[in-house]
C-alpha atoms as a PDB file:
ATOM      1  CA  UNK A   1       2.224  -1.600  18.627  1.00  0.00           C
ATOM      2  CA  UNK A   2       3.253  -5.396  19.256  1.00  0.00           C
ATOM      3  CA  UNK A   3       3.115  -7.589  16.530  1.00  0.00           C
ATOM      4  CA  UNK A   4       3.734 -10.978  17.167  1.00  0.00           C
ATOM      5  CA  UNK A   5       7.017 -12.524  16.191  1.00  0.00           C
ATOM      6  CA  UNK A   6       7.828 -15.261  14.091  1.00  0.00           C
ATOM      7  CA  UNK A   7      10.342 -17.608  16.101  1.00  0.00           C
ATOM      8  CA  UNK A   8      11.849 -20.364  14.500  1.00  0.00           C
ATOM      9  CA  UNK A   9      11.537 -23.914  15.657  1.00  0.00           C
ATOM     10  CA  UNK A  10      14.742 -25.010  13.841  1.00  0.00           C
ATOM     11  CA  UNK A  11      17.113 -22.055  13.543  1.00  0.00           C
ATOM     12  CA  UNK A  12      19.226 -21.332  10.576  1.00  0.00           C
ATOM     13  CA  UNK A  13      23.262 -22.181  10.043  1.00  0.00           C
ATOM     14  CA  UNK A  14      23.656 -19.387   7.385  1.00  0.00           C
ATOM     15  CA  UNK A  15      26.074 -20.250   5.171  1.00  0.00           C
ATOM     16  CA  UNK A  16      29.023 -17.851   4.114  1.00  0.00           C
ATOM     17  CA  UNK A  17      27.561 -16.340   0.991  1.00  0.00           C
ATOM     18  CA  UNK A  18      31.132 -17.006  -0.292  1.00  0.00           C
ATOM     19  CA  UNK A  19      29.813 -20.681  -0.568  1.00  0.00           C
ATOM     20  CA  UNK A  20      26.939 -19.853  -3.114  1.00  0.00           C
ATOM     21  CA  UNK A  21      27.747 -20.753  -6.461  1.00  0.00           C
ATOM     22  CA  UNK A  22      26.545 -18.990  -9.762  1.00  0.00           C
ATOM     23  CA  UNK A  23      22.588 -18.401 -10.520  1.00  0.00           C
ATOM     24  CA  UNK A  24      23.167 -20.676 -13.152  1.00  0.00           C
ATOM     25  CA  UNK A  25      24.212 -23.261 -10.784  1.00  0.00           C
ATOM     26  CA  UNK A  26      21.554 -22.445  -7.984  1.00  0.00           C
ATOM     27  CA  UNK A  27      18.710 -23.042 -10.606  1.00  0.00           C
ATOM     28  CA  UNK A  28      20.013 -25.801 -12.182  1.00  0.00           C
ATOM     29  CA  UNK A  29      16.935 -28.684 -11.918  1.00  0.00           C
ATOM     30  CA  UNK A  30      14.440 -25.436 -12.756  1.00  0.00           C
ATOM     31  CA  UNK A  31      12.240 -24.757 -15.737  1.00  0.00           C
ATOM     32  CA  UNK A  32      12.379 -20.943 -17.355  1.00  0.00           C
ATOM     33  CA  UNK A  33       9.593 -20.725 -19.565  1.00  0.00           C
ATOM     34  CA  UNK A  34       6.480 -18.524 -20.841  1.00  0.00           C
ATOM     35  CA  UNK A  35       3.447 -19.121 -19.384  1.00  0.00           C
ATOM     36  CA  UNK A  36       0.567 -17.469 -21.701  1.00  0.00           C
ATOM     37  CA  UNK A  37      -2.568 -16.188 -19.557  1.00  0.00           C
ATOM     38  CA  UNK A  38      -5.809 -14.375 -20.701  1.00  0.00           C
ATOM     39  CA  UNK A  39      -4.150 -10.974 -20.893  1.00  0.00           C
ATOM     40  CA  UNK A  40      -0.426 -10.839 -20.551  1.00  0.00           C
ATOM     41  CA  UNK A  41       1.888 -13.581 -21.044  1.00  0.00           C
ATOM     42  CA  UNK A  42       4.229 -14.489 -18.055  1.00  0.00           C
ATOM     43  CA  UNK A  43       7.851 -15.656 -17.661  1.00  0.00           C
ATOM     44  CA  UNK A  44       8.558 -17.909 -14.650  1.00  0.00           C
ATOM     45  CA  UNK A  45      11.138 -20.261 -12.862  1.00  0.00           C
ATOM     46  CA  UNK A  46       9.960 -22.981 -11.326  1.00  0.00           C
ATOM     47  CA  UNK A  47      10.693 -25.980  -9.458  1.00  0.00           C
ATOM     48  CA  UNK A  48       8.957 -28.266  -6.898  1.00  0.00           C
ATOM     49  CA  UNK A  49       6.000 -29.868  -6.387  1.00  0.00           C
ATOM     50  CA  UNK A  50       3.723 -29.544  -3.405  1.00  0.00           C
ATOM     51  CA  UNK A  51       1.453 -26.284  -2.716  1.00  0.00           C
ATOM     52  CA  UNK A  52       2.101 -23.540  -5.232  1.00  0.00           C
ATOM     53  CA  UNK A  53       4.336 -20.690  -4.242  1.00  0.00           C
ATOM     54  CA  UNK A  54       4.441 -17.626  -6.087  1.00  0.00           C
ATOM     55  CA  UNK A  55       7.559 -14.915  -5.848  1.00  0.00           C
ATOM     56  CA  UNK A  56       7.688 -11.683  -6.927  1.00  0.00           C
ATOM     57  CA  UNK A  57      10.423  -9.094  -6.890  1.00  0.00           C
ATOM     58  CA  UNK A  58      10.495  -5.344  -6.525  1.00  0.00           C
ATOM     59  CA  UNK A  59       9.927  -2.779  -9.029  1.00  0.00           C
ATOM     60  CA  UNK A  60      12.842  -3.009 -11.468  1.00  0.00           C
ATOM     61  CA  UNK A  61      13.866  -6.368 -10.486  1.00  0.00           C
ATOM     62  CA  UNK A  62      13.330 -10.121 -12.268  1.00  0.00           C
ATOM     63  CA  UNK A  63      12.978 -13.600 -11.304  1.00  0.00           C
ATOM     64  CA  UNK A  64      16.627 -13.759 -11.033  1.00  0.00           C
ATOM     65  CA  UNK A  65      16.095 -12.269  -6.718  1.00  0.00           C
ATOM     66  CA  UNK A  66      14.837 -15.629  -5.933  1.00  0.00           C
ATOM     67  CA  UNK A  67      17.683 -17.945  -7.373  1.00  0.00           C
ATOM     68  CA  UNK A  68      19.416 -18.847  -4.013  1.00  0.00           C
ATOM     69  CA  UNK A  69      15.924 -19.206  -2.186  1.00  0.00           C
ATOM     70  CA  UNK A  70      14.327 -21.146  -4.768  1.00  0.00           C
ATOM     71  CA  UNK A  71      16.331 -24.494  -4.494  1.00  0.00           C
ATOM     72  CA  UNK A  72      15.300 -24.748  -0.724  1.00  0.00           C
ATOM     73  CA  UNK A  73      11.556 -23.679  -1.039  1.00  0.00           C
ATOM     74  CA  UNK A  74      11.479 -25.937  -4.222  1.00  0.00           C
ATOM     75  CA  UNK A  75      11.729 -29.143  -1.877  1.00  0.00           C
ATOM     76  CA  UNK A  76       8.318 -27.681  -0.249  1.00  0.00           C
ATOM     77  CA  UNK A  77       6.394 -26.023  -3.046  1.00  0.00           C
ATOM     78  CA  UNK A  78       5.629 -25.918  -6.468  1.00  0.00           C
ATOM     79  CA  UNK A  79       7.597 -22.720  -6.949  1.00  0.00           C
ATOM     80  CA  UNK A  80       7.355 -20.235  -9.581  1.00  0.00           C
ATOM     81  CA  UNK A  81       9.902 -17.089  -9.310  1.00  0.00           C
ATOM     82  CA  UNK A  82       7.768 -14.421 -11.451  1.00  0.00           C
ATOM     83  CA  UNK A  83       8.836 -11.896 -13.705  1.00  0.00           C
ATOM     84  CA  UNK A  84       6.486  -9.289 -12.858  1.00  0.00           C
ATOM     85  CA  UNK A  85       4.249  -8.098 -15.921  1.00  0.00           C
ATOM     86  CA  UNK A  86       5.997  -5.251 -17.687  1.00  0.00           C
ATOM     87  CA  UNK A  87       9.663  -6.325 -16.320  1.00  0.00           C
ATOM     88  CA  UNK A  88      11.856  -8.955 -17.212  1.00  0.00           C
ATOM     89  CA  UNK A  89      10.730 -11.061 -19.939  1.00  0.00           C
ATOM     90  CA  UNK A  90       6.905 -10.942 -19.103  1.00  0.00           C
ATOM     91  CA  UNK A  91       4.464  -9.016 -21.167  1.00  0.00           C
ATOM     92  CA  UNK A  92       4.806  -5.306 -21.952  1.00  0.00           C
ATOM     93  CA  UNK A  93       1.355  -4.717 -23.383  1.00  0.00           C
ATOM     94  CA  UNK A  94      -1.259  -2.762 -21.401  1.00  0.00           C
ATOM     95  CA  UNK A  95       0.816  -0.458 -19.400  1.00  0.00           C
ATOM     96  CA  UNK A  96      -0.822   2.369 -17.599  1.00  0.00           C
ATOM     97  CA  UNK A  97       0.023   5.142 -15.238  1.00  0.00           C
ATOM     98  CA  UNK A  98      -2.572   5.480 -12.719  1.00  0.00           C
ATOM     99  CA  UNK A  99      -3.723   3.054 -10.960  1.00  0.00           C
ATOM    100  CA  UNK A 100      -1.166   0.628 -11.968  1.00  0.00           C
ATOM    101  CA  UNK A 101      -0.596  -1.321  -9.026  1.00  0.00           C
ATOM    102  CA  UNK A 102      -4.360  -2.734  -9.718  1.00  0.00           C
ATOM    103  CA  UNK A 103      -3.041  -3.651 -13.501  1.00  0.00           C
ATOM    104  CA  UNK A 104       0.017  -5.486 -11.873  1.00  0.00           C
ATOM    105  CA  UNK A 105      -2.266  -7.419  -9.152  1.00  0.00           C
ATOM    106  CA  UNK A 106      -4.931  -8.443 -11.853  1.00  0.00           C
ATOM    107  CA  UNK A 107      -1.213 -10.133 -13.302  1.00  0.00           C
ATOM    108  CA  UNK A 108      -0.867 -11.929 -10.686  1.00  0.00           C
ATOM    109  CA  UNK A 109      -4.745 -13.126 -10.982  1.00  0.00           C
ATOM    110  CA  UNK A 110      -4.078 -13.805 -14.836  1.00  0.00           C
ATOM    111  CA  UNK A 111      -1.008 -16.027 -14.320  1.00  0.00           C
ATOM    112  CA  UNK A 112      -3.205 -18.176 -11.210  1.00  0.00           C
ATOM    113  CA  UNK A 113      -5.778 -18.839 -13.708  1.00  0.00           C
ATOM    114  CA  UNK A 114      -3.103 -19.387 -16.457  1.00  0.00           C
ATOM    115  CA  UNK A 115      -1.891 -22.192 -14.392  1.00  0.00           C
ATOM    116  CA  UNK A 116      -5.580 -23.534 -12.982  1.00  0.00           C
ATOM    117  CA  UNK A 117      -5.403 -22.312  -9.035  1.00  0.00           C
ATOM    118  CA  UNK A 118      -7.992 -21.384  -7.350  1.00  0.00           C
ATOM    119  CA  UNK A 119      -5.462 -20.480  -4.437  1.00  0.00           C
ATOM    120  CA  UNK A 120      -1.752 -19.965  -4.436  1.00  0.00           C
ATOM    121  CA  UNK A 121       0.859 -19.022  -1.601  1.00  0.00           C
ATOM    122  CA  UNK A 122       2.318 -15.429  -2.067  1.00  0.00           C
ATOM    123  CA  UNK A 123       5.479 -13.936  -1.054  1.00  0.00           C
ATOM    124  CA  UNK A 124       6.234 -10.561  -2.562  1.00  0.00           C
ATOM    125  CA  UNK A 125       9.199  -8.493  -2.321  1.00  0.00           C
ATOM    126  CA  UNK A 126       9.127  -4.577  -2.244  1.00  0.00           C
ATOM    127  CA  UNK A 127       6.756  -3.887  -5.449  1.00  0.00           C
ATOM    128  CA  UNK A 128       5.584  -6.926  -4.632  1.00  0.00           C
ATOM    129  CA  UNK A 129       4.944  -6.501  -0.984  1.00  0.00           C
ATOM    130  CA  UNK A 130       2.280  -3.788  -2.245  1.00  0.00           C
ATOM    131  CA  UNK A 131       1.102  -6.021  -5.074  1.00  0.00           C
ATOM    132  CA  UNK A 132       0.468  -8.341  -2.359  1.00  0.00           C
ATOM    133  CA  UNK A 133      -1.333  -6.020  -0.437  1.00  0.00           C
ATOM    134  CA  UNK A 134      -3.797  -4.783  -3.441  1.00  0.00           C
ATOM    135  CA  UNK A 135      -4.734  -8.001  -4.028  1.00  0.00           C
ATOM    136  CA  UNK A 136      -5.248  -9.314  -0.784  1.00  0.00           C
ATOM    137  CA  UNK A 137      -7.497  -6.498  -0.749  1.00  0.00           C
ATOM    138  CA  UNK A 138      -9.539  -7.239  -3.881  1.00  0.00           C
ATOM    139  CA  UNK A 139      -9.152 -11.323  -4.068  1.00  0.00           C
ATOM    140  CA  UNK A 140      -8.779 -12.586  -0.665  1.00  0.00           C
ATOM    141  CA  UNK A 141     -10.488 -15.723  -1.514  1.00  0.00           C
ATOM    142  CA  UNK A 142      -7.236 -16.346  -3.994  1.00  0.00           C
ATOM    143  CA  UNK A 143      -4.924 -16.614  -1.265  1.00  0.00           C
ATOM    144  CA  UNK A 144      -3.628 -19.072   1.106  1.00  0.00           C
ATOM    145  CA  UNK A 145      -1.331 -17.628   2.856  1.00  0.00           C
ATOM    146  CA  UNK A 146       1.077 -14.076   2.362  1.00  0.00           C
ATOM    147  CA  UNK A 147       4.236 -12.862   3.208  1.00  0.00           C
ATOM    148  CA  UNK A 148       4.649  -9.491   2.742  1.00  0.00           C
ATOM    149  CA  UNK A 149       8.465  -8.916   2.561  1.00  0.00           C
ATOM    150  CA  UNK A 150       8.209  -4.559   1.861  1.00  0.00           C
ATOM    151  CA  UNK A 151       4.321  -3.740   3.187  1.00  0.00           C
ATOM    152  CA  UNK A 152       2.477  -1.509   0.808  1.00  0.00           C
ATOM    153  CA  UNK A 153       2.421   2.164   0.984  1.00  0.00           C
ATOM    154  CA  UNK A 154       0.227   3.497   4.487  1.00  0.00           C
ATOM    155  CA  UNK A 155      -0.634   6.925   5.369  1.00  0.00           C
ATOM    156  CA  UNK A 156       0.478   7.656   8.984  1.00  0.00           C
ATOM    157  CA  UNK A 157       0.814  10.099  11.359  1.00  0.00           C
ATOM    158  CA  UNK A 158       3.081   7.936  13.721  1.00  0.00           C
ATOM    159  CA  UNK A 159       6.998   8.894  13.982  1.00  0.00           C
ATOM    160  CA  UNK A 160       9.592   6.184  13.376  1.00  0.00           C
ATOM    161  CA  UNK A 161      13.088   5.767  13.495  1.00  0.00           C
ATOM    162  CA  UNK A 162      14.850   6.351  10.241  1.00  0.00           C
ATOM    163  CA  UNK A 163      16.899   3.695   8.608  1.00  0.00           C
ATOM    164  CA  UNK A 164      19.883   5.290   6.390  1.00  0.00           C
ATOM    165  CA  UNK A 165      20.060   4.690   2.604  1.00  0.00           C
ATOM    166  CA  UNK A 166      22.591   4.511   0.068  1.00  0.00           C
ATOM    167  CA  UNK A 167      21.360   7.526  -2.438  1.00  0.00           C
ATOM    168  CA  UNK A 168      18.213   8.227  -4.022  1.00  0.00           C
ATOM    169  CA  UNK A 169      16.283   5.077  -5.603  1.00  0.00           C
ATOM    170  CA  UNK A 170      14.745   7.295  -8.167  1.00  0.00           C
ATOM    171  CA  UNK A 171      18.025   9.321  -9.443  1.00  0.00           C
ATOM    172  CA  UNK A 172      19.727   5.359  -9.193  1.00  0.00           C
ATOM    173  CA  UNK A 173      17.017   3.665 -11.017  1.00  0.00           C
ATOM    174  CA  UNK A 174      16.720   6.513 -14.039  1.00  0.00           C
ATOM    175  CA  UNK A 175      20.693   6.329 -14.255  1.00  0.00           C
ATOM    176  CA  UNK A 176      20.394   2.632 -14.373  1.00  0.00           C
ATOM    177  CA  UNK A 177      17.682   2.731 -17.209  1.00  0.00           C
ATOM    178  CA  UNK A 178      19.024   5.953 -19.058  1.00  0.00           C
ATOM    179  CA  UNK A 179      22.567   4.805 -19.274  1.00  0.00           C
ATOM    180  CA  UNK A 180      22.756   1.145 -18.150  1.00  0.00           C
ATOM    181  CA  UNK A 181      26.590   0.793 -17.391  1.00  0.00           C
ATOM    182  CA  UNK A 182      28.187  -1.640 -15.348  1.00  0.00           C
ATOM    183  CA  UNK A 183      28.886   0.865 -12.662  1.00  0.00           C
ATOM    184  CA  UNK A 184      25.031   2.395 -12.938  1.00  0.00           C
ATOM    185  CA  UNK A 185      23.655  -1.022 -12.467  1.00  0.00           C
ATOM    186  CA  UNK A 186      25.873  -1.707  -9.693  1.00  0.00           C
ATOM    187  CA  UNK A 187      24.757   1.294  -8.023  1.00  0.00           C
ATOM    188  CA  UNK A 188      21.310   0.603  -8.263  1.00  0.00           C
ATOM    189  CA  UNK A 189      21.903  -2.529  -6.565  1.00  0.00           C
ATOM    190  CA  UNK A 190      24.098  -1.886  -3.748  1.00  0.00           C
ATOM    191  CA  UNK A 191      21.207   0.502  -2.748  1.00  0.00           C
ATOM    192  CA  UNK A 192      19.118  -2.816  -2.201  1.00  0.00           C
ATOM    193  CA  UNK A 193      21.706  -4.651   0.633  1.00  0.00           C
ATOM    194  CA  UNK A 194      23.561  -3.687   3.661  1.00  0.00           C
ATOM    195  CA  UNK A 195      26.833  -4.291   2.659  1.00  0.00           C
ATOM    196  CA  UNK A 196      27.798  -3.124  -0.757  1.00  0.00           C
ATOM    197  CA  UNK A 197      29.838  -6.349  -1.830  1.00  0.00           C
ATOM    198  CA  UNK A 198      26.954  -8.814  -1.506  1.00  0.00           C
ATOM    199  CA  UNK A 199      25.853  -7.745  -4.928  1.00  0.00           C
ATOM    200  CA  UNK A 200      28.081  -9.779  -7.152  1.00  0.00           C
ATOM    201  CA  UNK A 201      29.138  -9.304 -10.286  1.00  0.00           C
ATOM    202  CA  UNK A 202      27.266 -11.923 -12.164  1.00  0.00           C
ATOM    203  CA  UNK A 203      24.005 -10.412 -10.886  1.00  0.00           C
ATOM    204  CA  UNK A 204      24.974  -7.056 -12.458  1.00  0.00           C
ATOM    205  CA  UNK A 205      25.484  -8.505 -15.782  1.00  0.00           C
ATOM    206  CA  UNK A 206      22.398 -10.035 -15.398  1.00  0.00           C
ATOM    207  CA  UNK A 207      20.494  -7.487 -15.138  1.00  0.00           C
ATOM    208  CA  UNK A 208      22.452  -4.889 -17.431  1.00  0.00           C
ATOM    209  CA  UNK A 209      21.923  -7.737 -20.455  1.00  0.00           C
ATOM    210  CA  UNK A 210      17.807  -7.064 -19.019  1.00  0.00           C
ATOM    211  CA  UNK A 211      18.223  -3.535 -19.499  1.00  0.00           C
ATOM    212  CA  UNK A 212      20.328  -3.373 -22.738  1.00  0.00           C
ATOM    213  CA  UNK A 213      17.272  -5.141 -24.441  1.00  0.00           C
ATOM    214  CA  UNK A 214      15.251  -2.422 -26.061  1.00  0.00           C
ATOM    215  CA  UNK A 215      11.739  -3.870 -25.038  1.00  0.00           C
ATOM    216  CA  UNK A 216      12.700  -4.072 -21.566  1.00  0.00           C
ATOM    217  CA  UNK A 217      14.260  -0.938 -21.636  1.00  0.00           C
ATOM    218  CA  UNK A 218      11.566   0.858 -22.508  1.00  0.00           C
ATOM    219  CA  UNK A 219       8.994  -0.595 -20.550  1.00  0.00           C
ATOM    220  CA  UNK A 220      11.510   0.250 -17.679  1.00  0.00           C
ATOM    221  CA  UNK A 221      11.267   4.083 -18.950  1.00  0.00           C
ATOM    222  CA  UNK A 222       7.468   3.796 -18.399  1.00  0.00           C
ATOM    223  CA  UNK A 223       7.529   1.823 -14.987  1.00  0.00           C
ATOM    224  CA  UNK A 224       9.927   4.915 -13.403  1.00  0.00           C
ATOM    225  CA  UNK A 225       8.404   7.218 -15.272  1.00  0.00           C
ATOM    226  CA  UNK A 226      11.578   8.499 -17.126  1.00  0.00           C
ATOM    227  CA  UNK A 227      10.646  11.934 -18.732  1.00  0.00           C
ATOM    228  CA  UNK A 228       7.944  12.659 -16.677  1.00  0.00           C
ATOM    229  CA  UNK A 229       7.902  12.663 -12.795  1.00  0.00           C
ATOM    230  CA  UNK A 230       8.348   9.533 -10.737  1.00  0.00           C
ATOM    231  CA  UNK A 231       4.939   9.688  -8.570  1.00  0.00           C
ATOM    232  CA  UNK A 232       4.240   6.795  -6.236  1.00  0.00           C
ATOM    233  CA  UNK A 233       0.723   8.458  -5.498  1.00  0.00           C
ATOM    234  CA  UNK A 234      -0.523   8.226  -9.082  1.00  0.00           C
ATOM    235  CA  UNK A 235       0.925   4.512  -9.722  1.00  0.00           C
ATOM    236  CA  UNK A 236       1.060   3.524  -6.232  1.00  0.00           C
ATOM    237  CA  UNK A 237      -1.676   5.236  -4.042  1.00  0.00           C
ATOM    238  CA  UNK A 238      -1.374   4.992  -0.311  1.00  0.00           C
ATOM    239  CA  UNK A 239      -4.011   3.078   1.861  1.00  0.00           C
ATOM    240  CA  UNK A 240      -5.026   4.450   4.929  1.00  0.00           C
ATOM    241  CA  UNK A 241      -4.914   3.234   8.435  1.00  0.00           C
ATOM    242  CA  UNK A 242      -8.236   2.846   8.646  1.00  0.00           C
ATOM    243  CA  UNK A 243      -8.586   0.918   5.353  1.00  0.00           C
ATOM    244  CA  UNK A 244      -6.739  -2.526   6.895  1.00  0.00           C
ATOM    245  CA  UNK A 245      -9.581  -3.066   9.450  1.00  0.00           C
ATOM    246  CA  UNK A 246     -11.197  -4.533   5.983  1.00  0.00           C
ATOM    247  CA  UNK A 247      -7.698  -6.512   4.528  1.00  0.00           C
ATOM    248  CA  UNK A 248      -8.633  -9.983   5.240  1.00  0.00           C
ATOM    249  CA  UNK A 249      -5.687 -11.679   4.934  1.00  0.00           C
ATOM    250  CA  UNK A 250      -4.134  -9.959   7.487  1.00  0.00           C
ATOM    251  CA  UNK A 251      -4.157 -13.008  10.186  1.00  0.00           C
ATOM    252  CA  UNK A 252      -2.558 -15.139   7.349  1.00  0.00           C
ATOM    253  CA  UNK A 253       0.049 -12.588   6.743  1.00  0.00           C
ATOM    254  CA  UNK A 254       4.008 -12.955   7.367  1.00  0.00           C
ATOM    255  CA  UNK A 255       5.583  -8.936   7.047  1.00  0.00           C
ATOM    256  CA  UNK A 256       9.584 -10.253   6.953  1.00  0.00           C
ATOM    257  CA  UNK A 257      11.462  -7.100   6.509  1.00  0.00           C
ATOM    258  CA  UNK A 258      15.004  -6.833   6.793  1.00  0.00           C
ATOM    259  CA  UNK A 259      17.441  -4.307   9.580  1.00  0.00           C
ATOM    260  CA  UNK A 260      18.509  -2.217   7.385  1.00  0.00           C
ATOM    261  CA  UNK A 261      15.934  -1.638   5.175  1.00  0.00           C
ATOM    262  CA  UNK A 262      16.696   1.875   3.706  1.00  0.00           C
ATOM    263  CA  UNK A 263      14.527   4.228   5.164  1.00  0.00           C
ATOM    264  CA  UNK A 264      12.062   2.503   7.515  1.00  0.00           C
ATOM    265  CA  UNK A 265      13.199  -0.372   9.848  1.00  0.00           C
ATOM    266  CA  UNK A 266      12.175  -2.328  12.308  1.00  0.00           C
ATOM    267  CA  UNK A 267       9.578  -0.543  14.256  1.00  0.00           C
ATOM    268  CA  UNK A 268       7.551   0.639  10.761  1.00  0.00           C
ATOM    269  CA  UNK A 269       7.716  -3.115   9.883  1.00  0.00           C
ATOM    270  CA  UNK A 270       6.211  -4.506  13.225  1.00  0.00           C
ATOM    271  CA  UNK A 271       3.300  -1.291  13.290  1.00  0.00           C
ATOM    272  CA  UNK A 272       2.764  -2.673   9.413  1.00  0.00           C
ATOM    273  CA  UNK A 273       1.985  -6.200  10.982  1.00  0.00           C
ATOM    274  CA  UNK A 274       0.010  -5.084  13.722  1.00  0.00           C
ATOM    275  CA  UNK A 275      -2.012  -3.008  11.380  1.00  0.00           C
ATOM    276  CA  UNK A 276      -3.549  -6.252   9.551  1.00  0.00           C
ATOM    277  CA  UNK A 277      -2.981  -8.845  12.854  1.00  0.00           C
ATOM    278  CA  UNK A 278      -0.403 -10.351  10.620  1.00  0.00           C
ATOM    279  CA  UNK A 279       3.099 -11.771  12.495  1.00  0.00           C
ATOM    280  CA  UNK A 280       6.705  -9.925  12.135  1.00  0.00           C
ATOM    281  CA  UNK A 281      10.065 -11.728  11.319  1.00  0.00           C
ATOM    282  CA  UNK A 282      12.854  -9.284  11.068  1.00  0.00           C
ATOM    283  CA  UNK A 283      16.303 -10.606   9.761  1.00  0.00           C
ATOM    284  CA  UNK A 284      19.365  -9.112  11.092  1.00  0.00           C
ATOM    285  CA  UNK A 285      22.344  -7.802   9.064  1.00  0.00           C
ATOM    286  CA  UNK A 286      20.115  -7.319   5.951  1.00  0.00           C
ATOM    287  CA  UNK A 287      19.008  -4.736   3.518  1.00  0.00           C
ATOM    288  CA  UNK A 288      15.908  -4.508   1.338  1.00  0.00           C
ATOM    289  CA  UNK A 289      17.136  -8.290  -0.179  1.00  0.00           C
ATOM    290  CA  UNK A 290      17.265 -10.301   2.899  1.00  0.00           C
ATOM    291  CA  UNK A 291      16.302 -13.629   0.248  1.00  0.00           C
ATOM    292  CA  UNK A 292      20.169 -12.560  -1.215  1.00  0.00           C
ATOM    293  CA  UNK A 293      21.494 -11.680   1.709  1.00  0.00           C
ATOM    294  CA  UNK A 294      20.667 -14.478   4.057  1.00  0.00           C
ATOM    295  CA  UNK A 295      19.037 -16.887   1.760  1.00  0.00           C
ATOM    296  CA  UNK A 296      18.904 -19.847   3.853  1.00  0.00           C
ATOM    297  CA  UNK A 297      17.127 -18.180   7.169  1.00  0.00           C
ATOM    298  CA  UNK A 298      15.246 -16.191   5.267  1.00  0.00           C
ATOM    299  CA  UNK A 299      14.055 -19.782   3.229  1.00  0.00           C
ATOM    300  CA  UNK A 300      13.567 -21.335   6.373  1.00  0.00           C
ATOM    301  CA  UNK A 301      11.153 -18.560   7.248  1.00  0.00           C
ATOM    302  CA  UNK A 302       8.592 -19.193   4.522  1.00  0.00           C
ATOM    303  CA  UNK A 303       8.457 -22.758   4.844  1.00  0.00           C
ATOM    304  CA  UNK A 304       7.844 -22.264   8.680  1.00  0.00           C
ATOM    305  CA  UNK A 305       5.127 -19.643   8.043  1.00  0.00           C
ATOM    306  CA  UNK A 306       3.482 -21.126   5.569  1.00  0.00           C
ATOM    307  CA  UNK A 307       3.147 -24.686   6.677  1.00  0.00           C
ATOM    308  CA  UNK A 308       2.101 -23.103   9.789  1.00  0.00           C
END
């Protein structure tokens, strides 16, 4: 399959992530607060004005992902970097098992109406590639326009071309939760990019302080299952092929995926994409974090796409 590719009208100078300052620095000019919805409440960065943007991270992660992409959306959107419910410092109430990818898209819903949209932009990362994919699914009407950075899970019979990964997420993430040392933390996040050194140190600490604080922690335990069996089929269930001749917000879809994204590269990505009719942007030299890898291409993306 051929999806069609994303090509830039103005390409990207990346800068030498050397050059990127602190988080606090990046997201100074943002607001962190607590937004309270229906159901859950919801913590949030956000910046800009314009169309709303929402961002949301993989399973694990916080708002923190977006700090060097922010900035540069923010001059485009009304942005608003998402801690998804059950991570970070969003609600923790109302956790279940199975099914709970729905339960994380109605979040999504519950933080839209929070905030009075009818429609929002979505980009979600990983976890939230597949929470952008369930609700695209059930609220199409909600959305303007998606990128899909991580697709959801697909049952396949096609053959692709591995990617390599560094360890086991699941063993990484439970030794990150269970024990949440400098050096497990670090681990888990060198898994995520595709060179070990772009994960700095400040971002560790960031997210050890996250998973030193008993709440979070054991909401974490519940999210990777810690005790019983991680099982993406019971929390995350697989669509199939045939499923996506339905998802209509395929033709307003963006999948972005990055080259060395561990496991499945380039060729799952672009079948993904022309599964829905959506486009394909791959970015070189990245990992499963291309908006911390190569923040400013990969900013340049979004704004492209979505004021397509």
């Amino acid at each position: 399959p051929m999806a069609e590719h994303l090509k830039l009208k103005h390409p990207v100078e990346e800068r030498d992530l050397s050059e990127w300052s602190t988080i606090a620095v990046e997201l100074l000019g943002s607001q962190s607060r607590i937004v309270q919805g229906e159901r859950w409440y919801h913590h949030v960065i956000e910046k800009g004005d314009g169309p709303p943007l929402f961002l949301y991270h993989g399973i694990g992660g916080h708002s923190e992902t977006y700090a060097r992409t922010l900035p540069q959306l923010a001059e485009h959107f009304h942005v608003y970097a998402v801690d998804t419910i059950f991570h970070g410092h969003s609600s923790k109430e109302g956790f279940v098992q199975e099914g709970l990818i729905d339960v994380l898209g109605d979040g999504v819903i519950d933080l839209m109406d929070a905030l009075g949209y009818d429609k929002v932009n979505y980009e979600g990362e990983s976890l939230g590639g597949a929470m952008g994919v369930n609700v695209g699914f059930r609220y199409p009407e909600r959305f303007d326009k998606m990128v899909l950075n991580g697709f959801g899970r697909v049952n396949h019979n096609h053959e692709f071309k591995p990617n390599p990964s560094r360890g086991d997420l699941v063993e990484l993430s439970t030794a990150a939760v269970t024990d949440p040392t400098f050096e497990h933390i670090r681990s888990r996040l060198e898994w995520l990019v595709a060179v070990p050194e772009r994960i700095d140190d400040e971002m560790v600490a960031i997210r050890q302080r996250l998973y030193q604080d008993p709440s979070i922690n054991e909401s974490m335990r519940k999210v990777f299952n810690i005790g019983g069996t991680f099982n993406p089929d019971v929390q995350f269930p697989a669509y199939e092929e045939a499923d996506f001749k339905a998802y209509e917000p395929g033709p307003r879809t963006l999948v972005l995926w990055g080259e060395w994204n561990p496991h499945q590269g380039y060729d799952y990505a672009e079948f993904c994409a022309d599964l829905i009719g959506a486009k394909f942007y791959g970015v070189d030299d990245t990992g499963h974090w291309p908006q911390w890898e190569r923040p400013d291409e990969y900013s340049q993306v979004l704004i492209e796409f979505l004021q397509s």
